[in-house]
Protein backbone atom coordinates (compact mmCIF):
# COMPACT_ATOMS: atom_id res chain seq x y z
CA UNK A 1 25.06 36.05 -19.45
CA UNK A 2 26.41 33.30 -17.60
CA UNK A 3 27.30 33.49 -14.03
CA UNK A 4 30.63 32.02 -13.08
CA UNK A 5 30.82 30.18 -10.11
CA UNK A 6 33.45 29.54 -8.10
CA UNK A 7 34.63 26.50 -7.14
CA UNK A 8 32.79 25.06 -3.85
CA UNK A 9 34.12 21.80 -3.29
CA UNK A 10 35.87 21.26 0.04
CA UNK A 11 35.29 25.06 0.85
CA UNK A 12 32.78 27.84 1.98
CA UNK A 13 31.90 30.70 -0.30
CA UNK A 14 33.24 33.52 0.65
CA UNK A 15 31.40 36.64 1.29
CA UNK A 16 32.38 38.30 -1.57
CA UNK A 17 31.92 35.32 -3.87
CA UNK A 18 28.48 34.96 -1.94
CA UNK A 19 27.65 38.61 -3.40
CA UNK A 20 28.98 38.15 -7.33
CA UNK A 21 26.60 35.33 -7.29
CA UNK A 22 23.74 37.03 -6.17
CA UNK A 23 24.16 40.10 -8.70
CA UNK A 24 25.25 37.91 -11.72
CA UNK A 25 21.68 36.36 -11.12
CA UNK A 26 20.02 39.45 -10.17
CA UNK A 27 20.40 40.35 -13.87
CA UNK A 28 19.23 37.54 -14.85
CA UNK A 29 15.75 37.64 -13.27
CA UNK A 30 15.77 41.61 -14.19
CA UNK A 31 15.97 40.34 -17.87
CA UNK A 32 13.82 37.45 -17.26
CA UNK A 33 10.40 38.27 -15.10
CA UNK A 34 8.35 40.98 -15.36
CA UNK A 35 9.11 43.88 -12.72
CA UNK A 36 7.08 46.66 -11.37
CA UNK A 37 8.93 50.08 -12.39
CA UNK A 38 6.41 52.13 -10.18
CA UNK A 39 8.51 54.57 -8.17
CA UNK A 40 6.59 55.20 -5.20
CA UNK A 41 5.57 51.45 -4.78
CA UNK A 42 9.45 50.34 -4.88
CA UNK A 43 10.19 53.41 -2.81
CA UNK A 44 8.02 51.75 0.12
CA UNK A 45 9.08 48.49 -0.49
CA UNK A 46 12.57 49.31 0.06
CA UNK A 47 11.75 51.50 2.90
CA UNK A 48 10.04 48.60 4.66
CA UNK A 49 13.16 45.90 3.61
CA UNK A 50 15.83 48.29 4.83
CA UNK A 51 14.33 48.84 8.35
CA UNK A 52 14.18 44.95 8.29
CA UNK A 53 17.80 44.43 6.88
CA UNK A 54 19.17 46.75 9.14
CA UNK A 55 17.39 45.09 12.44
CA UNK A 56 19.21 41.78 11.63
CA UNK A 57 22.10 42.38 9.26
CA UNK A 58 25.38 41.76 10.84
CA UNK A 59 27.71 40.98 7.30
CA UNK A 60 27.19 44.88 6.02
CA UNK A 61 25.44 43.92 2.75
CA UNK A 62 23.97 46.19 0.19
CA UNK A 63 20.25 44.62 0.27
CA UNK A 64 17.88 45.42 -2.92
CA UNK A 65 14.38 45.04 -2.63
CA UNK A 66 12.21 44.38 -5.83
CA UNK A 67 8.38 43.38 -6.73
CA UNK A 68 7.72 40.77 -9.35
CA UNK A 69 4.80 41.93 -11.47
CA UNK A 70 2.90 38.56 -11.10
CA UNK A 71 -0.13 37.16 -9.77
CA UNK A 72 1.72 33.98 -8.22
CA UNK A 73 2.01 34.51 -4.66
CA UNK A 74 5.57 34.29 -4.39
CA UNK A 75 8.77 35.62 -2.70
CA UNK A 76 12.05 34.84 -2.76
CA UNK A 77 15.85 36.01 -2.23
CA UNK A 78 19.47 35.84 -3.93
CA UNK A 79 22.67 35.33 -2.38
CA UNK A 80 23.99 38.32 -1.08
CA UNK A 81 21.30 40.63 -0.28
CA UNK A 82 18.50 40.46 -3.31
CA UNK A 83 14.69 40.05 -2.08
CA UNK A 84 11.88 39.63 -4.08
CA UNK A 85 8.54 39.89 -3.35
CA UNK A 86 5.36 38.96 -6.04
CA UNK A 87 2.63 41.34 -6.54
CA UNK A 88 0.00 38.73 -6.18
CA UNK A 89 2.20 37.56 -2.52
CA UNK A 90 1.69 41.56 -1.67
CA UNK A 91 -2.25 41.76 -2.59
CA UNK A 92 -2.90 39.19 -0.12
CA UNK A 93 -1.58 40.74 2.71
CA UNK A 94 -4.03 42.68 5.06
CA UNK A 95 -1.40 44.66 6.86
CA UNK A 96 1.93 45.39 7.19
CA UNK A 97 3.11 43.02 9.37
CA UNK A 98 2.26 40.50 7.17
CA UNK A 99 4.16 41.81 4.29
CA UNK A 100 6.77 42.30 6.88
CA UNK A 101 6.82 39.02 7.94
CA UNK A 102 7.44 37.66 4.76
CA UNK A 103 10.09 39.79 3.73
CA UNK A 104 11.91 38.99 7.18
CA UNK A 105 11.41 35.68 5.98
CA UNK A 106 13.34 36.15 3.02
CA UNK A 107 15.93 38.12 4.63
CA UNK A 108 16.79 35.20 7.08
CA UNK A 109 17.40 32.72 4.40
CA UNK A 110 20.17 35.30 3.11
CA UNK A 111 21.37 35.65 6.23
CA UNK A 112 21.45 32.11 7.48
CA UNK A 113 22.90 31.40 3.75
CA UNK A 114 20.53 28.77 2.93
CA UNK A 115 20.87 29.26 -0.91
CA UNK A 116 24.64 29.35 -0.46
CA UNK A 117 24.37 26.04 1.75
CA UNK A 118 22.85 24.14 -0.67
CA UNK A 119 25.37 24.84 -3.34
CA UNK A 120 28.10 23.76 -1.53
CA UNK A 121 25.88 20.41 -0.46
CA UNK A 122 25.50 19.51 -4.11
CA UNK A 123 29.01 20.82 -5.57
CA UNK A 124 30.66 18.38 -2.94
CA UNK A 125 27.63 15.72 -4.11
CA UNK A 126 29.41 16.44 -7.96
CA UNK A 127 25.65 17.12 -8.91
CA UNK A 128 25.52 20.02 -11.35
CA UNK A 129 24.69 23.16 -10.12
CA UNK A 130 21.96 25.19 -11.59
CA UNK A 131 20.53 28.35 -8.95
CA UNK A 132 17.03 29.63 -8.84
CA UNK A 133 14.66 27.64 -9.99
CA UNK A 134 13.75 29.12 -6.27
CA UNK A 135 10.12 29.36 -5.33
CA UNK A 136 8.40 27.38 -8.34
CA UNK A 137 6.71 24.53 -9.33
CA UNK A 138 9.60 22.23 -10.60
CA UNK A 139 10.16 25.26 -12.46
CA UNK A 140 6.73 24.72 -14.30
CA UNK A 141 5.19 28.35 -13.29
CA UNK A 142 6.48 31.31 -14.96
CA UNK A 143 9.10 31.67 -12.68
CA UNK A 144 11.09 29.18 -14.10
CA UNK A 145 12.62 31.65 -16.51
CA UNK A 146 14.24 32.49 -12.97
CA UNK A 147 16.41 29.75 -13.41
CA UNK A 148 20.05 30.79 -13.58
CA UNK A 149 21.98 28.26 -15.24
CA UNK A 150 25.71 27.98 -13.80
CA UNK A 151 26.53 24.20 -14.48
CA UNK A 152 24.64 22.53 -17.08
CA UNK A 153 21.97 20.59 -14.93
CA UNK A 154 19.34 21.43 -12.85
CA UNK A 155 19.24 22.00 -9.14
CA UNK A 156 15.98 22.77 -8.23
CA UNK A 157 16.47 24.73 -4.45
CA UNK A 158 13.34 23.69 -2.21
CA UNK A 159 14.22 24.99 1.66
CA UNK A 160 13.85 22.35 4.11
CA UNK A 161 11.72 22.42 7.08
CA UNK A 162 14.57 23.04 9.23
CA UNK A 163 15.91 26.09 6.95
CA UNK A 164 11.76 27.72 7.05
CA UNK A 165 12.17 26.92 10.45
CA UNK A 166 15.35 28.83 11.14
CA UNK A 167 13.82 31.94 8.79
CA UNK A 168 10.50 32.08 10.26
CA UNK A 169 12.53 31.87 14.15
CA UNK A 170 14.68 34.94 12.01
CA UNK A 171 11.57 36.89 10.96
CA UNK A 172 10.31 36.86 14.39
CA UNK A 173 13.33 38.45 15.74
CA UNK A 174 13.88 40.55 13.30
CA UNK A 175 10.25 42.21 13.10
CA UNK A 176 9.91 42.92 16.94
CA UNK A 177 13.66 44.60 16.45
CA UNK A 178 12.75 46.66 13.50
CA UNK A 179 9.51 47.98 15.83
CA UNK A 180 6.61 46.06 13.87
CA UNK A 181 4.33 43.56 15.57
CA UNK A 182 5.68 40.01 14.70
CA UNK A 183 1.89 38.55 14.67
CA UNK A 184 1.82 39.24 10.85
CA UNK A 185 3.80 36.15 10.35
CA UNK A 186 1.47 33.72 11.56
CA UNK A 187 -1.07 35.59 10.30
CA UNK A 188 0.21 35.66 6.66
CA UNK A 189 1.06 31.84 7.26
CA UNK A 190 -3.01 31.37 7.93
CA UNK A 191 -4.07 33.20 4.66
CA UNK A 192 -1.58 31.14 2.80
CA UNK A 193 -3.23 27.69 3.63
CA UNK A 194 -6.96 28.87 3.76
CA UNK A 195 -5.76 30.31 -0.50
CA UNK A 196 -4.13 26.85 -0.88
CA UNK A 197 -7.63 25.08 0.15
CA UNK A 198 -9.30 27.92 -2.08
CA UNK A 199 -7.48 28.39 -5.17
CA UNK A 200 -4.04 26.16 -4.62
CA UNK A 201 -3.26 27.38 -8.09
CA UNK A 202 -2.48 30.86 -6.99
CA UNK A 203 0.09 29.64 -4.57
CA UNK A 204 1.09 26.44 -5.86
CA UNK A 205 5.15 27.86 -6.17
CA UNK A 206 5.27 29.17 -2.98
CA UNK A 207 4.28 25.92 -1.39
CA UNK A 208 6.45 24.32 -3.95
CA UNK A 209 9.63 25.34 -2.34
CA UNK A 210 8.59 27.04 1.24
CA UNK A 211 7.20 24.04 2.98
CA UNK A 212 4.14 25.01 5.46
CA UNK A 213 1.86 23.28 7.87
CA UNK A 214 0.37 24.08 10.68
CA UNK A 215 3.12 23.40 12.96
CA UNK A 216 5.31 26.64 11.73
CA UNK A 217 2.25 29.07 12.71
CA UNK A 218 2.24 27.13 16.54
CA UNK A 219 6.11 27.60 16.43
CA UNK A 220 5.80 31.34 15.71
CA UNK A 221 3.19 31.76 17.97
CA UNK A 222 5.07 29.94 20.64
CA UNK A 223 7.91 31.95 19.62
CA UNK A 224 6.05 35.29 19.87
CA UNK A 225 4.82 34.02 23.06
CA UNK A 226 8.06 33.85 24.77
CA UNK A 227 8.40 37.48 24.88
CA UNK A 228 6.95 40.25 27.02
CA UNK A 229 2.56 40.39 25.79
CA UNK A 230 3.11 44.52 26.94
CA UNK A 231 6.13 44.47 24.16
CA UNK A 232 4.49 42.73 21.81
CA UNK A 233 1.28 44.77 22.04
CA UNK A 234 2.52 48.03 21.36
CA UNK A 235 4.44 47.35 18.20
CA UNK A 236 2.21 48.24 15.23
CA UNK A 237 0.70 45.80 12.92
CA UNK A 238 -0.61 48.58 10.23
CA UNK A 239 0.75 51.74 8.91
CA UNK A 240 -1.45 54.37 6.50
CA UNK A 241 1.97 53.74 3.96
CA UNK A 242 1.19 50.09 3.57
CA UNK A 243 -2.52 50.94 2.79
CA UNK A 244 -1.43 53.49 0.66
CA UNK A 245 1.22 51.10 -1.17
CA UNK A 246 -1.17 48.58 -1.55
CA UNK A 247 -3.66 50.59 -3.14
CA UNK A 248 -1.14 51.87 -5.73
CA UNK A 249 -0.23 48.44 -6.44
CA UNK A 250 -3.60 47.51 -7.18
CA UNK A 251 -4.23 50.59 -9.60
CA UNK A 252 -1.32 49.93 -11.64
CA UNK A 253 -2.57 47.74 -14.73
CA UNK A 254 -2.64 44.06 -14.57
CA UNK A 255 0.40 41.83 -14.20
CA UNK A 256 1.18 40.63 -17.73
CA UNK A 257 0.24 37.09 -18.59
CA UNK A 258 2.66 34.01 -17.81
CA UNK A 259 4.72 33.15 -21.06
CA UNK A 260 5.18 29.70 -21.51
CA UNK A 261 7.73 28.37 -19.76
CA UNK A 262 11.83 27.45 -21.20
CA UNK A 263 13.34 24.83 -19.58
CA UNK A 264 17.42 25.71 -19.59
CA UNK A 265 19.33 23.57 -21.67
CA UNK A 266 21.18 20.76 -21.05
């Protein structure tokens, strides 16, 4: 199925256009990459992305959260409300806050419309216009089978340092309103380069589109800084749930090998 697209040049997408996207491409990934069905582990997940959504949401969306049975550490979002987090991305993290963090993460490029920005920058550039090739390697990784076609061409979305800039400044924000401790998010930025140094192919497609250096963990921690150290300290990094989520992800069989990749036609 196709997703129509409205017509962008010389005007915003509306809300509700913004949405129709999102879900016309939300089926597409559903019928494309592997997805954990495990009740209680999507259960938590959406428990934990709701109490984020809801911290920060001011546009009344209907948010979905989903995890993408795959060893890539990953995550990304849709237009409109539609995060997704990898199982390999969740493995990794040693606490909630972390996981938090990252989620927040995504939730502030849907917020901010980042996605929905760079549409209209390359409809009004007449380049064709081709979403979700979001969070891979050129769309190399198995994730390119992510890659919605809506024009013919490929635009392959990589976030620029201000946009990861702007959602990390979100994720702060949002964490310490939703009542976790924001310090996951430099935290989970840390175990992200010391894996890249380790095994960069694990986390080659999150690098490949979520730009990181050292100078987003000082501008979290600078961020976090700013605030109260008594408010910061007593909002929780860990809860038994994530430990308990975590170890149900980890006892569900293994995430299903990569099939070669199909690059959309032309």
């Amino acid at each position: 199925m196709r997703a129509a697209l409205p017509a962008l040049s010389g005007c915003a997408l509306s809300q509700s256009q913004e949405v129709e996207l999102g879900a016309s491409s939300a089926q597409q990934v559903s019928a494309q990459l592997p997805l954990v069905r495990d009740a209680g582990a999507t259960r938590y997940l959406t428990q934990l992305g709701s109490r984020l959504s809801k911290a920060t949401d001011t546009r009344g969306l209907t948010w979905t959260f989903t995890i993408v049975d795959s060893k890539e550490v990953n995550a990304f979002a849709l237009p409109g409300g539609w995060v997704y987090v990898n199982r390999g991305l969740i493995e990794r993290a040693a606490n909630e806050s972390e996981l938090a963090g990252v989620i927040a993460h995504e939730i502030g490029h849907v917020t901010r419309r980042h996605t929905v920005q760079q549409l209209q920058q390359a409809s009004e550039a007449n380049v064709g216009l081709t979403l979700l090739c979001t969070l891979t390697t050129s769309c190399q990784s198995e994730l390119s089978r992510a890659a919605i076609d809506l024009g013919g061409n490929a635009l392959f979305a990589r976030f620029s340092r201000d946009d990861e800039a702007e959602a990390d400044a979100e994720a702060v924000v949002t964490t310490i309103s939703a009542g976790i401790s924001p310090r996951g998010i430099p935290a989970m930025f840390r175990t992200l380069l010391r894996e890249r140094t380790a095994n960069p192919g694990a986390v080659e497609a999150f690098f490949a589109s979520h730009p990181l250096e050292e100078r987003r963990i000082a501008a979290t921690e600078s961020q976090i800084a700013n605030y109260p150290a008594t408010t910061i300290n007593r909002l929780p990094t860990d809860t038994k749930a994530f430990q308990t989520f975590r170890t149900r992800l980890r006892g569900l069989p293994q995430s299903p090998t990569p099939k070669p990749p199909t690059v959309p036609s032309r």
